[in-house]
Protein backbone atom coordinates (compact mmCIF):
# COMPACT_ATOMS: atom_id res chain seq x y z
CA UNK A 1 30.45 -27.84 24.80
CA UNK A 2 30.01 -24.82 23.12
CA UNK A 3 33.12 -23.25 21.55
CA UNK A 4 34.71 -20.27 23.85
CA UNK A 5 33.64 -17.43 23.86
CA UNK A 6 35.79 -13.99 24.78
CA UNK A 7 36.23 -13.88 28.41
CA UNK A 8 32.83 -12.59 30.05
CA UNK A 9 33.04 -9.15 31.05
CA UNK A 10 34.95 -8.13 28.10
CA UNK A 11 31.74 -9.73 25.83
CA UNK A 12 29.04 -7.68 28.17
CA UNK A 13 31.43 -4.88 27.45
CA UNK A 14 31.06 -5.52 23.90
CA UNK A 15 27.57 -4.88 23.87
CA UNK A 16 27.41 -2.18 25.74
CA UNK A 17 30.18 0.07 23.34
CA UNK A 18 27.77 -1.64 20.38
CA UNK A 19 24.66 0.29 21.84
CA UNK A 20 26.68 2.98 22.73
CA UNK A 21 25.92 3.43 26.67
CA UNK A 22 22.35 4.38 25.67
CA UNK A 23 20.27 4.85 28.52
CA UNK A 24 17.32 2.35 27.82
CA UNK A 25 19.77 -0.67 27.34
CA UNK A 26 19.95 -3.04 29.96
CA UNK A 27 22.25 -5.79 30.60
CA UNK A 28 20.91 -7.80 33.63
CA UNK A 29 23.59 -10.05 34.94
CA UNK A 30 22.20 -13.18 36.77
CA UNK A 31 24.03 -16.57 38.25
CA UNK A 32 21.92 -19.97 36.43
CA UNK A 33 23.19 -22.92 38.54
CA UNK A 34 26.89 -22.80 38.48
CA UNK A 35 26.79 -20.99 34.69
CA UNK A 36 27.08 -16.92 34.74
CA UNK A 37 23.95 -15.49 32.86
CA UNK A 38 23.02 -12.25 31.22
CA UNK A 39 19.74 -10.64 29.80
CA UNK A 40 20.20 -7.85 26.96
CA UNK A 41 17.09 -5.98 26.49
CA UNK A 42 15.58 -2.58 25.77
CA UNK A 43 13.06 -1.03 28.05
CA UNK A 44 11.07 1.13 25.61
CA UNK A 45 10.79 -2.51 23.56
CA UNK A 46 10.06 -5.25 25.62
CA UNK A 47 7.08 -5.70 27.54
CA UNK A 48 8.42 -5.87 31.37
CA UNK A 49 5.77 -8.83 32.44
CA UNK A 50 5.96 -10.56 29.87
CA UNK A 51 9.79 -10.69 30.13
CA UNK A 52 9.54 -11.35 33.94
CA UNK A 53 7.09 -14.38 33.37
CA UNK A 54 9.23 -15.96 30.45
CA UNK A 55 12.38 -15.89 33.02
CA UNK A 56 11.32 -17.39 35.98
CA UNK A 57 9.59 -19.96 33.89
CA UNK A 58 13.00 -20.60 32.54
CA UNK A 59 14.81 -20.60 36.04
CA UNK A 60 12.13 -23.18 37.34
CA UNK A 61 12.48 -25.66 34.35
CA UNK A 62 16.47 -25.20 34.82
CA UNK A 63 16.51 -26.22 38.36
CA UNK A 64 13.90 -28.88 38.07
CA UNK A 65 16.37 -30.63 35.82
CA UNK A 66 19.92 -29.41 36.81
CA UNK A 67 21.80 -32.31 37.20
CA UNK A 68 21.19 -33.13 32.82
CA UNK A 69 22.18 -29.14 32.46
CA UNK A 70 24.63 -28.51 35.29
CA UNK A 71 27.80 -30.03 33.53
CA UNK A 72 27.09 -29.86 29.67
CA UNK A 73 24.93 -26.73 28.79
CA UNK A 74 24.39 -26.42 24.68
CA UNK A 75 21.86 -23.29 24.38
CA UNK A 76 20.18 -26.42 21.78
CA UNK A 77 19.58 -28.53 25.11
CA UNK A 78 18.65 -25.52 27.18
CA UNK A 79 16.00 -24.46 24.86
CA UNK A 80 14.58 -27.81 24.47
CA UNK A 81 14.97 -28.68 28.22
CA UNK A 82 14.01 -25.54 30.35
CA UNK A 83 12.19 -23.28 27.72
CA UNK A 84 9.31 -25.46 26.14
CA UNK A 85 7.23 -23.58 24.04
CA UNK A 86 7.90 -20.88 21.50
CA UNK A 87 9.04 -17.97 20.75
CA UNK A 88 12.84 -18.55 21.65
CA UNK A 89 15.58 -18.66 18.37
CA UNK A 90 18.96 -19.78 18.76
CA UNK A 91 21.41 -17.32 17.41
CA UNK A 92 25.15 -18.00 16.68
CA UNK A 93 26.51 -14.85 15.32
CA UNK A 94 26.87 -11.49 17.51
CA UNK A 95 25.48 -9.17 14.19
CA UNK A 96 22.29 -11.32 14.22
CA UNK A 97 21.93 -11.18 17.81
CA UNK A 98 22.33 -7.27 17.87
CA UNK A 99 19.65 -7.16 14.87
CA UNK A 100 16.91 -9.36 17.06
CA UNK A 101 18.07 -7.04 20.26
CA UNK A 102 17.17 -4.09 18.47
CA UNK A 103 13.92 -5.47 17.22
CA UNK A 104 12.60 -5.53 20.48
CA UNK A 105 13.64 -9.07 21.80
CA UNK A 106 15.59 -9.92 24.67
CA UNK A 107 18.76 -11.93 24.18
CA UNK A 108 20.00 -14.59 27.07
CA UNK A 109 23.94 -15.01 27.24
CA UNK A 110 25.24 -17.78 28.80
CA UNK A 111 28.92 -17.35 30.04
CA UNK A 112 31.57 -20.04 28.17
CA UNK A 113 28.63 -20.72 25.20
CA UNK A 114 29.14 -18.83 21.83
CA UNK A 115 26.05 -16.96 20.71
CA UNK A 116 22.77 -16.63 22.81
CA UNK A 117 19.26 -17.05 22.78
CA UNK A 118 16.43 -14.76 21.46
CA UNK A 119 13.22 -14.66 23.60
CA UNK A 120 10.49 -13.36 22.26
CA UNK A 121 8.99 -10.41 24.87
CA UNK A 122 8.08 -7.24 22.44
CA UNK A 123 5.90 -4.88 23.40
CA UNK A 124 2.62 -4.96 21.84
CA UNK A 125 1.16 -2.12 22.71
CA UNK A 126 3.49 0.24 20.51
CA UNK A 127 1.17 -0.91 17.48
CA UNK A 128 -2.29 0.26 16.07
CA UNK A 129 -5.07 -2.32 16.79
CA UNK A 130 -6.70 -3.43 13.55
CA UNK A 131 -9.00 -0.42 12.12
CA UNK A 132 -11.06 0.18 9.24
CA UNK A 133 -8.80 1.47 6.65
CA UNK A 134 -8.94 5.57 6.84
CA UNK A 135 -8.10 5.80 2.57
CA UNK A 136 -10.79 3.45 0.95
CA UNK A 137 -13.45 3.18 2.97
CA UNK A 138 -16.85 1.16 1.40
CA UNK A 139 -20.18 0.57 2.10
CA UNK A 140 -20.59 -3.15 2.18
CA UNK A 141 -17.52 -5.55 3.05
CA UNK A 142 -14.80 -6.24 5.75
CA UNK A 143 -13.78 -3.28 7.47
CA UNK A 144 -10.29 -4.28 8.80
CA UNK A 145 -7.31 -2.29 7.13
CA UNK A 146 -3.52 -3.17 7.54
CA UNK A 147 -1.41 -1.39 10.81
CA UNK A 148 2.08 -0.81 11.36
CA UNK A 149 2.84 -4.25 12.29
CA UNK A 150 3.81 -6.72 9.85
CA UNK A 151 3.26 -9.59 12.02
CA UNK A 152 -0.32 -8.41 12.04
CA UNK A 153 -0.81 -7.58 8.20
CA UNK A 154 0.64 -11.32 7.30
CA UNK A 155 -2.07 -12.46 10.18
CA UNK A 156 -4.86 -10.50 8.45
CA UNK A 157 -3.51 -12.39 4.61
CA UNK A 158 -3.18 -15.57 6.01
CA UNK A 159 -6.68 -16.06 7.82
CA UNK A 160 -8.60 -15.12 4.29
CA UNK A 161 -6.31 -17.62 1.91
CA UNK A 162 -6.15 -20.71 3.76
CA UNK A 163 -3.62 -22.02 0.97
CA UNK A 164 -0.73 -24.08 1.19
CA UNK A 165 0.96 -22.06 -1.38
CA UNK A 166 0.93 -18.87 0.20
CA UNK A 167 4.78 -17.60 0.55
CA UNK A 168 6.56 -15.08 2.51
CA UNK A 169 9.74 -14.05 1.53
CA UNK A 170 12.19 -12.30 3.71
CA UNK A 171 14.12 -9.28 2.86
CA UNK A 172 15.81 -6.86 5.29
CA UNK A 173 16.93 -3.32 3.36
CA UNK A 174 18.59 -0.59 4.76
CA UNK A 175 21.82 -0.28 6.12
CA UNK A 176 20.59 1.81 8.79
CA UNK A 177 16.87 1.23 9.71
CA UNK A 178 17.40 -2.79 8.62
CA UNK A 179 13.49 -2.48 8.08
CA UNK A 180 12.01 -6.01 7.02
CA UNK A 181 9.90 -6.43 4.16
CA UNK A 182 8.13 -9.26 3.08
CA UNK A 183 7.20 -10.56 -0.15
CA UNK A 184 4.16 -12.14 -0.65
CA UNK A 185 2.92 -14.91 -3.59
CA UNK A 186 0.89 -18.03 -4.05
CA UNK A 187 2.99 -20.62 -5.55
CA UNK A 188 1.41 -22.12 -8.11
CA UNK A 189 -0.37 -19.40 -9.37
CA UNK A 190 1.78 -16.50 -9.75
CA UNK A 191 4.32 -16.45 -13.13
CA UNK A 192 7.30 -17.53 -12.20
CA UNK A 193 8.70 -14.69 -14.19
CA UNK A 194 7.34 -11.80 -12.61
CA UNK A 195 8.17 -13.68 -8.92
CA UNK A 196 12.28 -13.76 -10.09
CA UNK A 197 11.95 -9.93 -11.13
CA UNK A 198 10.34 -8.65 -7.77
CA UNK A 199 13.13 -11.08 -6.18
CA UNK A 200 15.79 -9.42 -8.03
CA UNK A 201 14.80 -5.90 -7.89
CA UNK A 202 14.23 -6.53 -3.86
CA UNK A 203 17.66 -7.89 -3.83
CA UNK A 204 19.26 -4.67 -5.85
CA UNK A 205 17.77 -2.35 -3.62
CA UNK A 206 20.53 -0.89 -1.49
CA UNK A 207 18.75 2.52 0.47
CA UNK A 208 20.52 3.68 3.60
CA UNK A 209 16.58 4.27 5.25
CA UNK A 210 13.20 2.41 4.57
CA UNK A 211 10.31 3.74 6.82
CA UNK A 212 7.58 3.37 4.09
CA UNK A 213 6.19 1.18 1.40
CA UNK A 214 5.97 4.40 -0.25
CA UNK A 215 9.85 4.89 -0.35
CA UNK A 216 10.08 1.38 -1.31
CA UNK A 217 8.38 1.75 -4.95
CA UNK A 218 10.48 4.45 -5.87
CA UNK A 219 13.50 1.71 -5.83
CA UNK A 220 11.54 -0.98 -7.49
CA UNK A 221 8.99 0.90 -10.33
CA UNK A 222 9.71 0.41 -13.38
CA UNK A 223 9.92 3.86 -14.68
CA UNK A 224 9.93 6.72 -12.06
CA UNK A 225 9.40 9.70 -14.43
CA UNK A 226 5.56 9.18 -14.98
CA UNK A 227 2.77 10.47 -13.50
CA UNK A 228 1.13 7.83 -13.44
CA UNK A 229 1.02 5.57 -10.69
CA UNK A 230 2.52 2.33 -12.04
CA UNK A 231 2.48 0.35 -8.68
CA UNK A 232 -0.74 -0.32 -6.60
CA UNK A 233 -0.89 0.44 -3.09
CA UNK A 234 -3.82 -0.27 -0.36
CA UNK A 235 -4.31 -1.05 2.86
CA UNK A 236 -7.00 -3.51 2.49
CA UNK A 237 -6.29 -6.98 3.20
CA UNK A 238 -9.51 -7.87 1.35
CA UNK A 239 -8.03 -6.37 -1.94
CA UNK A 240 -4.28 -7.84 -2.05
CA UNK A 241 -5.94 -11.21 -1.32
CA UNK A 242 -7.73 -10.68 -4.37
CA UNK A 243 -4.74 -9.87 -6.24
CA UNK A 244 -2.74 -12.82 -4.82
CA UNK A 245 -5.27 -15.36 -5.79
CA UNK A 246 -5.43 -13.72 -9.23
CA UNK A 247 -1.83 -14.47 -9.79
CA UNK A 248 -0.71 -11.20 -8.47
CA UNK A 249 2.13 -10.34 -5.65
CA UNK A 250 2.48 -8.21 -2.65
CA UNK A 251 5.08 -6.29 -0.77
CA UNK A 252 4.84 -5.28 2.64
CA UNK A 253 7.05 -3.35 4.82
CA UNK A 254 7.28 -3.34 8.56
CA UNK A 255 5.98 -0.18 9.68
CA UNK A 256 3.92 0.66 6.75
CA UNK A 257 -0.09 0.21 6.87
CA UNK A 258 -0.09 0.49 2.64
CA UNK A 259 1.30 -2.93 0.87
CA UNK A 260 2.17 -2.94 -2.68
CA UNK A 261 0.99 -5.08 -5.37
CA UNK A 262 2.56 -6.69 -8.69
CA UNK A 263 2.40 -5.95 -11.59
CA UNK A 264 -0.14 -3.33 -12.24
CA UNK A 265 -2.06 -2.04 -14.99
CA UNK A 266 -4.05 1.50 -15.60
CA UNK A 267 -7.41 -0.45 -15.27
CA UNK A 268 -6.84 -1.72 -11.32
CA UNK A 269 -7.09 1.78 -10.14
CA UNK A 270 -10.92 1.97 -11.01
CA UNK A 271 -11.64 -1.35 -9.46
CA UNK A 272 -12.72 -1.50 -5.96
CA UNK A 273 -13.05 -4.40 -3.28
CA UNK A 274 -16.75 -3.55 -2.58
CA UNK A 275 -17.47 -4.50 -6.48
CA UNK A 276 -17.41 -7.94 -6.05
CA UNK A 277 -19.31 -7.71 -2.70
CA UNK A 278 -22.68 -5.79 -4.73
CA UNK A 279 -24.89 -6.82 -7.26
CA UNK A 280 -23.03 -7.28 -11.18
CA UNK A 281 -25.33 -4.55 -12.08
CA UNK A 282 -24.86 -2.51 -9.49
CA UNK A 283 -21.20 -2.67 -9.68
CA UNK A 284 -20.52 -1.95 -13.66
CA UNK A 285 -22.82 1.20 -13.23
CA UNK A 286 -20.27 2.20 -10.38
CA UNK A 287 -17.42 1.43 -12.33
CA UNK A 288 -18.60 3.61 -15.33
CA UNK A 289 -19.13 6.44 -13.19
CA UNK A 290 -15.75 6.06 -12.03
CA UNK A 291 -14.08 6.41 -15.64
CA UNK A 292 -16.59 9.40 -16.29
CA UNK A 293 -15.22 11.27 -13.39
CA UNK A 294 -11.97 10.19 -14.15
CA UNK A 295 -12.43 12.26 -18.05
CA UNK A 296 -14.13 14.65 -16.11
CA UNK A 297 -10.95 15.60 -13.64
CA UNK A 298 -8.78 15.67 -16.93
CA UNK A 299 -10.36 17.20 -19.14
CA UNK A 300 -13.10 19.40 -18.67
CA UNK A 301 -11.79 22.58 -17.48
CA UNK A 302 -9.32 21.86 -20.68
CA UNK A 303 -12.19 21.86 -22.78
CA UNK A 304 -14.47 24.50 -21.52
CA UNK A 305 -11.43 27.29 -21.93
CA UNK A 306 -11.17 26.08 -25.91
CA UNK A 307 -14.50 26.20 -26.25
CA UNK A 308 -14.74 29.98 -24.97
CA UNK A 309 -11.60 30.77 -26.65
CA UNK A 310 -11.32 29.01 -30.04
CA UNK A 311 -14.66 27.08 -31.01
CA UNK A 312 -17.67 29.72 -29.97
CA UNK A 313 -19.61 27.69 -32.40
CA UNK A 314 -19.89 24.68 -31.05
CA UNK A 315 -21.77 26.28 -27.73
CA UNK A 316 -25.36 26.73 -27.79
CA UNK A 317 -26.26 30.12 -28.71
CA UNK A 318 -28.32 30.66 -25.55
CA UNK A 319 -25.79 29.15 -23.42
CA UNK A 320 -23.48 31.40 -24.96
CA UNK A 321 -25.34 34.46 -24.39
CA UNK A 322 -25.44 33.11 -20.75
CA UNK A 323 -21.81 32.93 -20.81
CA UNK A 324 -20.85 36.07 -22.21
CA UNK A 325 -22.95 38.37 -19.59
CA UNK A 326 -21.34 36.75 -16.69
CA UNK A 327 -17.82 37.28 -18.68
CA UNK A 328 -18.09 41.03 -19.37
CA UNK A 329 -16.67 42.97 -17.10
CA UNK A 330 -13.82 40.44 -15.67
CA UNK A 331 -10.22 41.60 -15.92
CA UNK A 332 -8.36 38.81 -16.95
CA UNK A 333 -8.67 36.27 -19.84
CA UNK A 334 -10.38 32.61 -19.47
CA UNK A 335 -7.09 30.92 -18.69
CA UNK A 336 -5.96 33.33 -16.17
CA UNK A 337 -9.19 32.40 -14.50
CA UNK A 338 -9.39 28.93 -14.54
CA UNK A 339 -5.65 28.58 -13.59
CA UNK A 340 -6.64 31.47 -10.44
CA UNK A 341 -9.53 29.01 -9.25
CA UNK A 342 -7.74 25.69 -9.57
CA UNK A 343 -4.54 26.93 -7.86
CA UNK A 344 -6.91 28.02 -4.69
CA UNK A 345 -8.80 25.08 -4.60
CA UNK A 346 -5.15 23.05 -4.30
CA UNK A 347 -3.96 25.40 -1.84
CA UNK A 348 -7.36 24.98 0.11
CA UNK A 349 -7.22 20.94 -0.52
CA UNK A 350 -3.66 20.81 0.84
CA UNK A 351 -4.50 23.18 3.77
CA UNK A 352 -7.43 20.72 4.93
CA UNK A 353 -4.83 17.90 4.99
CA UNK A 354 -2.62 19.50 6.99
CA UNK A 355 -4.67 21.02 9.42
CA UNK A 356 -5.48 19.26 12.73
CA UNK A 357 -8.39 16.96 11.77
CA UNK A 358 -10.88 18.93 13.87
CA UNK A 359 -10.62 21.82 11.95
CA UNK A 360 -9.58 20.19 8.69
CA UNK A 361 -12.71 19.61 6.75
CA UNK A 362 -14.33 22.76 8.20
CA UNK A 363 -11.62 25.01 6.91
CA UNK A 364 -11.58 23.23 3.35
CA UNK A 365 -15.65 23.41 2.99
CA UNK A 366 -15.96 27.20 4.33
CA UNK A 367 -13.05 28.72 2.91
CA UNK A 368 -14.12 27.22 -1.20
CA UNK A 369 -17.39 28.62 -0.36
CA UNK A 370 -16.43 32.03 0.99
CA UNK A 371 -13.76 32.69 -1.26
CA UNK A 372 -15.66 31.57 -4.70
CA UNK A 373 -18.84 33.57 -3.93
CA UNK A 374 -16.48 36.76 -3.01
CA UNK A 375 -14.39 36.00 -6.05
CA UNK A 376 -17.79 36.26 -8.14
CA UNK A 377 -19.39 39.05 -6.16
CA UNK A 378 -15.89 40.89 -6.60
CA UNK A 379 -16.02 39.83 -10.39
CA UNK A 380 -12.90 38.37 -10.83
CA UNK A 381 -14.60 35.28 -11.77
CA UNK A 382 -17.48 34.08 -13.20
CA UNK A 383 -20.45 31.59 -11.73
CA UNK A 384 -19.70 29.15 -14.06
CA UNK A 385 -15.94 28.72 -13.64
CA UNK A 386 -16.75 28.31 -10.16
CA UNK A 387 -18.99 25.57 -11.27
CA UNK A 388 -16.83 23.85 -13.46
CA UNK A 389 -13.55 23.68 -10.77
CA UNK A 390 -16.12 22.07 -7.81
CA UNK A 391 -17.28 19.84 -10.49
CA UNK A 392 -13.46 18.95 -11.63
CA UNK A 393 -12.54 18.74 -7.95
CA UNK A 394 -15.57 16.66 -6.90
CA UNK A 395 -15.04 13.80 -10.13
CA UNK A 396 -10.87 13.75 -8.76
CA UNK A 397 -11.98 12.63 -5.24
CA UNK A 398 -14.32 9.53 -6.83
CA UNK A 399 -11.15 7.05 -7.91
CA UNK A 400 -11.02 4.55 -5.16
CA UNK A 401 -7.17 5.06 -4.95
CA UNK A 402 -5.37 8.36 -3.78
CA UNK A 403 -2.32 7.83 -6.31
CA UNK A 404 -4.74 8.23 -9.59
CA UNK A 405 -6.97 11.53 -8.45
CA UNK A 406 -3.41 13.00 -7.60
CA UNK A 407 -1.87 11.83 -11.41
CA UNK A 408 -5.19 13.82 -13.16
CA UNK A 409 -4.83 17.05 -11.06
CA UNK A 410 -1.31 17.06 -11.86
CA UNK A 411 -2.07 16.32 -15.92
CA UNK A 412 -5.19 19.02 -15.83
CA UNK A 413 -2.65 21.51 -15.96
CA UNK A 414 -0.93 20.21 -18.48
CA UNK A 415 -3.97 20.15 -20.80
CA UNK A 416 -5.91 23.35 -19.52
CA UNK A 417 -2.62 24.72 -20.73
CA UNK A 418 -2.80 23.26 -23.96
CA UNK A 419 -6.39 24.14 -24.53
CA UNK A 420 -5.48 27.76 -24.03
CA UNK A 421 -2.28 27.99 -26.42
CA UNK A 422 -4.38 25.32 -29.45
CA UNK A 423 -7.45 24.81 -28.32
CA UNK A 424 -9.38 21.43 -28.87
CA UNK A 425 -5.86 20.72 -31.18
CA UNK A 426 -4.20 20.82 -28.58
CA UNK A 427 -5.96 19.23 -26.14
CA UNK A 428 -6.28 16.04 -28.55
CA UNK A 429 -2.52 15.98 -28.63
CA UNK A 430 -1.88 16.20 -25.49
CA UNK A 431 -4.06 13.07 -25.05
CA UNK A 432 -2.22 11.64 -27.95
CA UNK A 433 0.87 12.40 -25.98
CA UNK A 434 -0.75 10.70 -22.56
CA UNK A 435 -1.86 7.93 -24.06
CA UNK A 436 1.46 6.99 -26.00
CA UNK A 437 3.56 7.50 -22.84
CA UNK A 438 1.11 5.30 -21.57
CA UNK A 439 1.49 2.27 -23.40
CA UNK A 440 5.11 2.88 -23.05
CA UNK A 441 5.05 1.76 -19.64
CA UNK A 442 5.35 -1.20 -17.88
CA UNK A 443 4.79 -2.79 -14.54
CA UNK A 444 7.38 -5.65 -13.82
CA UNK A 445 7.23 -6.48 -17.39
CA UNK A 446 3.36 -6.40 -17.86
CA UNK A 447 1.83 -3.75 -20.22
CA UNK A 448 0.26 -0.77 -18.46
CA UNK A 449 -2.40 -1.04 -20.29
CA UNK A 450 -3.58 -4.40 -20.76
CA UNK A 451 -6.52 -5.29 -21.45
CA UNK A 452 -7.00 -2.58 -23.53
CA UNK A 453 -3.10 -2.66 -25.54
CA UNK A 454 -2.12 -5.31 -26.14
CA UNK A 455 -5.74 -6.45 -26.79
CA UNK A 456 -7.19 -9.15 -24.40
CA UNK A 457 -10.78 -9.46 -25.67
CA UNK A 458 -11.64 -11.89 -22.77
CA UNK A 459 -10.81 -9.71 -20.47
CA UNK A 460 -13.56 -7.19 -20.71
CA UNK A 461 -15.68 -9.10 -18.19
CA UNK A 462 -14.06 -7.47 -15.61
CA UNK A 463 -12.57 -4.15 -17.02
CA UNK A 464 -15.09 -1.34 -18.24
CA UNK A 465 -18.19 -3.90 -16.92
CA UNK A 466 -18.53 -6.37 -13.90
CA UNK A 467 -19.69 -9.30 -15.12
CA UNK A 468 -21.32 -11.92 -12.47
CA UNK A 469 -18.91 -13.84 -10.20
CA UNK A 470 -19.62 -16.74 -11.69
CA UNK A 471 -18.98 -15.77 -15.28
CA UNK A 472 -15.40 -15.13 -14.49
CA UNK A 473 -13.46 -18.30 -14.58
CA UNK A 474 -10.46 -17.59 -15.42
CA UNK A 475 -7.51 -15.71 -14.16
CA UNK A 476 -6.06 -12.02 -16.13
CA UNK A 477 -4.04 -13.51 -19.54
CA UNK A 478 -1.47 -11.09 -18.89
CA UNK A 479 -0.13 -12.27 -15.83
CA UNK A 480 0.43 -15.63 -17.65
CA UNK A 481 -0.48 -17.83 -14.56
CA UNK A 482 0.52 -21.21 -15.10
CA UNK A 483 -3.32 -21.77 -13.34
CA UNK A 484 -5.19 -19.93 -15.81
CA UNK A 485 -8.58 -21.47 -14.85
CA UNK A 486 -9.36 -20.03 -11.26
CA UNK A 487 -12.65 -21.99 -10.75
CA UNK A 488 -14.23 -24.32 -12.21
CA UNK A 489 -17.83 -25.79 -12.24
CA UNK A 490 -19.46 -22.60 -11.65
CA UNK A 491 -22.76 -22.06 -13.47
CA UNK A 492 -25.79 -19.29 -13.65
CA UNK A 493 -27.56 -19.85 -10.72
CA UNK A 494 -30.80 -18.60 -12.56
CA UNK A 495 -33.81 -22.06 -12.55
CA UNK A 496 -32.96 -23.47 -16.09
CA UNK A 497 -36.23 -22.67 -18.58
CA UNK A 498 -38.57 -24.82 -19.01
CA UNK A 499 -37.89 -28.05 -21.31
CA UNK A 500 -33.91 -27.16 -20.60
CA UNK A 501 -31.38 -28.69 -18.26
CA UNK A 502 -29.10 -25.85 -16.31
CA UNK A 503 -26.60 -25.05 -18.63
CA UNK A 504 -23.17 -25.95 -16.75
C-alpha cells in the first residue's frame, strides 16, 4: 500500500483553494469498489466524450478483476490492470499533478493512495488544423505550416526525418504561464557545442510569461541591440528539417506556429525551401534577385538623394534635365521628400496589417495610389520619388523572411539620412559601419557572417548560387558537425560522354 495520504475531504479541499473556486473546475467524486474516487478536470479543457468513454472503460476493467484490486490498490497495478492502453501517467507529487490538471488532463484520486493518475482527455478542437503557412508561402513544395500545438509541430518533424537520432528536449519556462518548449537536434550530427549552449541558455531563462517563440529569442539571442535578425524563425516544417539534418537546432514553443532555429547566419535569410524543390538554375537566378532587392530596399533611395544633392555629375545629362523640370516648383528639399513619402508608405503598410483582412489589402493598394498621384498633382512631390519609394517598398517585400525586409526599412533611414548630411561619403560609411557591426555578431557562437567572414570557400555552392543537389555533399563547415559528409555516392546524373565511364 500506498503511503497515506491527508484525510480525504481535506485533500479535495486542497484542490479546490489551489484553483481558487473557479467556476470551470470540477471535482467529480465517485465510489470504485470499496475505494473512494475522485476526477479533477476542467470543462473548457477536456473533451467531455472522450473523458466519459476513458471512465467507464476503466470502471468495467476494475470490476472485471476486483477481487486482485479490491484489497491492495497501487495506482502502478491499477493502471496496468484496469486502464490498458495509453495515455495515462502516474504522478506522485501534488505540484506535478496541478501542472498536468491545468494542461488540460484529468487527474483520478484514489482515497488512502498518495498521488493520482493523469488521463489523457484534452480537447482537440481548441487547435488550428494543419494549414499552409500564411508568412512564406511558395509555388512548388509541401504546403503544411506549423499550428499552435506542439504535439502537432513535433508530429509534422518527426514524419519527414525518420531518424533515430532525432531528440526532444523538455523545458518548461515561466513561472506563471509554465509554457513548454521543446528543443529539437539530431544526435550525431549537430556540434555538441552549440547543443550545451542552447541547453544552458534554455536553462538561464527565468521570464514570469512565455506566449511566443518570439518572446523566447529575446532571452536567448546573442546580442539584442542589432537590427538584424540574428535568430531564424519559420513556420515551415519543410525548412527546420532542413536545418536539423544540416547540423542545425530548433526551438519550439507550445502555442507558437513560428519555431526557431540554431545558430544562424546573414546568408539563411535569402534561402528559401522551394530552392531545393526547382531546377539549380532556376533557383540561383532567384536567389540573386533576392540579394538585388535586398541592396535595392537599403540603399537606393540613399543614393538617389546624393546623387541630386552632391554628385549632379554622375547623372546623365538628359536624365537630369528630366529631373530638374519635375523638381522646380516643389517646396521642400530632396530629403524632406523622400523622408515625406517613405513615412506614408509605413503608415499605409502598417494600416493594411491592422485592418480587418477584408479591407486590408484594398486600403493599402488604393490609398499609395491616391495619395502619390495627389501628392504629385499637388506638387509636393515629384513622379520619380514616387517611383523610387514603390520600387524600395516592392524589393523589401521579396526576402522570404519577415524579420530581414523589416531590418532594411529600419536601416534605409539610417542611410537616406546619411546620404543627405555626406552624400555618397556617407552612405559608404554607413555601410562600413553595417557591415563591421555585422561581423561583430554572433549566433550561439557561430559568425554572422560565415561563409563570407570568416572565409569558407566551399561553401559558395550554396550561398550566392544553388549548385545541383547532388554537388552538395557535405554539411556547412561552420557548424563543425562531427558528420561533415551528409551523403555520399551521389554523382551527375548526366549519360557519361562517349569513350568515358560516369564520373562517381
Amino acid at each position: 500500500m500506498d503511503t497515506a495520504a491527508p484525510q480525504w475531504n481535506e485533500r479535495l479541499e486542497t484542490y479546490r483553494k489551489t484553483f481558487c473556486h473557479s467556476d470551470d473546475f470540477h471535482v467529480n467524486q465517485f465510489q470504485m469498489g470499496n475505494k473512494e474516487c475522485a476526477l479533477l478536470w476542467f470543462s473548457s479543457m477536456i473533451d467531455h466524450e472522450a473523458l466519459a468513454d476513458k471512465i467507464q472503460h476503466i470502471m468495467d476493467n476494475f470490476y472485471q478483476q476486483e477481487e486482485e484490486l479490491q484489497h491492495d490498490v497501487t495506482l502502478e497495478k491499477l493502471c496496468r490492470r484496469a486502464m490498458p492502453g495509453t495515455g495515462y501517467i502516474v504522478e506522485r507529487e501534488q505540484s506535478l499533478l496541478i501542472d498536468e490538471c491545468l494542461r488540460g488532463k484529468a487527474v483520478l484520486l484514489l482515497d488512502g493512495v498518495k498521488g493520482g493518475i493523469c488521463i489523457e482527455a484534452s480537447n482537440s478542437k481548441g487547435y488550428r488544423q494543419v494549414e499552409e503557412p500564411s508568412t512564406q508561402t511558395i509555388i512548388k513544395g509541401p504546403k503544411e505550416g506549423f499550428t499552435e500545438s506542439i504535439q502537432t509541430n513535433i508530429g509534422l518533424v518527426r514524419r519527414r526525418i525518420i531518424h533515430p537520432g532525432l531528440c526532444f528536449e523538455k523545458f518548461v519556462l515561466g513561472t506563471d504561464t509554465r509554457t513548454i518548449v521543446y528543443l529539437a537536434y539530431i544526435d550525431g550530427i549537430i556540434n555538441q557545442g552549440v547543443l550545451e549552449e542552447a541547453r544552458k541558455r534554455l536553462g538561464q531563462v527565468k521570464p514570469n510569461a512565455l506566449f511566443d517563440s518570439g518572446m523566447l529569442e529575446d532571452y536567448i539571442v546573442d546580442k539584442t541591440f542589432t537590427p538584424f535578425p540574428i535568430i531564424y524563425t519559420t513556420e515551415r516544417p519543410d525548412g527546420i528539417c532542413g536545418h536539423l539534418v544540416s547540423g542545425k537546432a530548433a526551438i519550439m514553443v507550445d502555442g507558437s506556429p513560428f519555431v526557431l532555429s540554431i545558430p544562424t547566419v546573414f546568408s539563411d535569410f535569402f534561402q528559401s525551401s522551394e530552392d531545393y524543390y526547382q531546377p539549380f538554375m532556376i533557383s540561383t537566378f532567384v536567389r540573386c534577385i533576392r540579394y538585388l532587392a535586398f541592396l535595392i530596399a537599403l540603399l537606393f533611395p540613399a543614393i538617389y538623394i546624393s546623387a541630386i544633392t552632391y554628385h549632379m555629375e554622375l547623372i546623365p545629362t538628359e536624365l537630369l534635365f528630366t529631373i530638374s523640370s519635375q523638381r522646380e516648383n516643389l517646396p521642400f528639399p530632396v530629403f524632406v521628400e523622400a523622408m515625406l513619402m517613405e513615412i506614408t508608405f509605413e503608415i499605409l503598410r502598417e494600416a493594411g496589417v491592422r485592418m480587418p483582412r477584408a479591407v486590408g489589402p484594398t486600403v493599402s493598394i488604393v490609398g499609395g495610389l491616391v495619395i502619390g498621384t495627389a501628392a504629385v498633382e499637388a506638387g509636393i512631390v515629384s513622379n520619380i520619388m514616387v517611383i523610387i519609394v514603390a520600387l524600395t517598398a516592392i524589393s523589401s517585400f521579396v526576402s522570404p523572411i519577415y524579420n530581414l525586409s523589416v531590418s532594411s526599412r529600419l536601416l534605409r533611414f539610417g542611410l537616406l539620412t546619411l546620404g543627405a548630411l555626406a552624400g555618397f561619403y556617407g552612405v559608404m560609411m554607413g555601410m562600413m559601419a553595417m557591415i563591421g557591426h555585422m561581423c561583430s555578431l554572433r549566433s550561439f557562437g557561430v559568425p554572422y557572417t560565415a561563409p563570407f567572414a570568416p572565409l569558407y570557400i566551399q561553401e559558395h555552392e550554396d550561398i550566392l548560387l544553388r549548385f545541383p543537389l547532388w554537388f552538395m555533399k557535405k554539411r556547412p563547415a561552420y557548424l563543425h558537425s562531427p558528420k561533415p559528409v551528409k551523403q555520399e555516392g551521389t554523382y551527375n546524373p548526366s549519360p557519361p560522354r562517349k569513350g568515358k565511364g560516369r564520373r562517381p
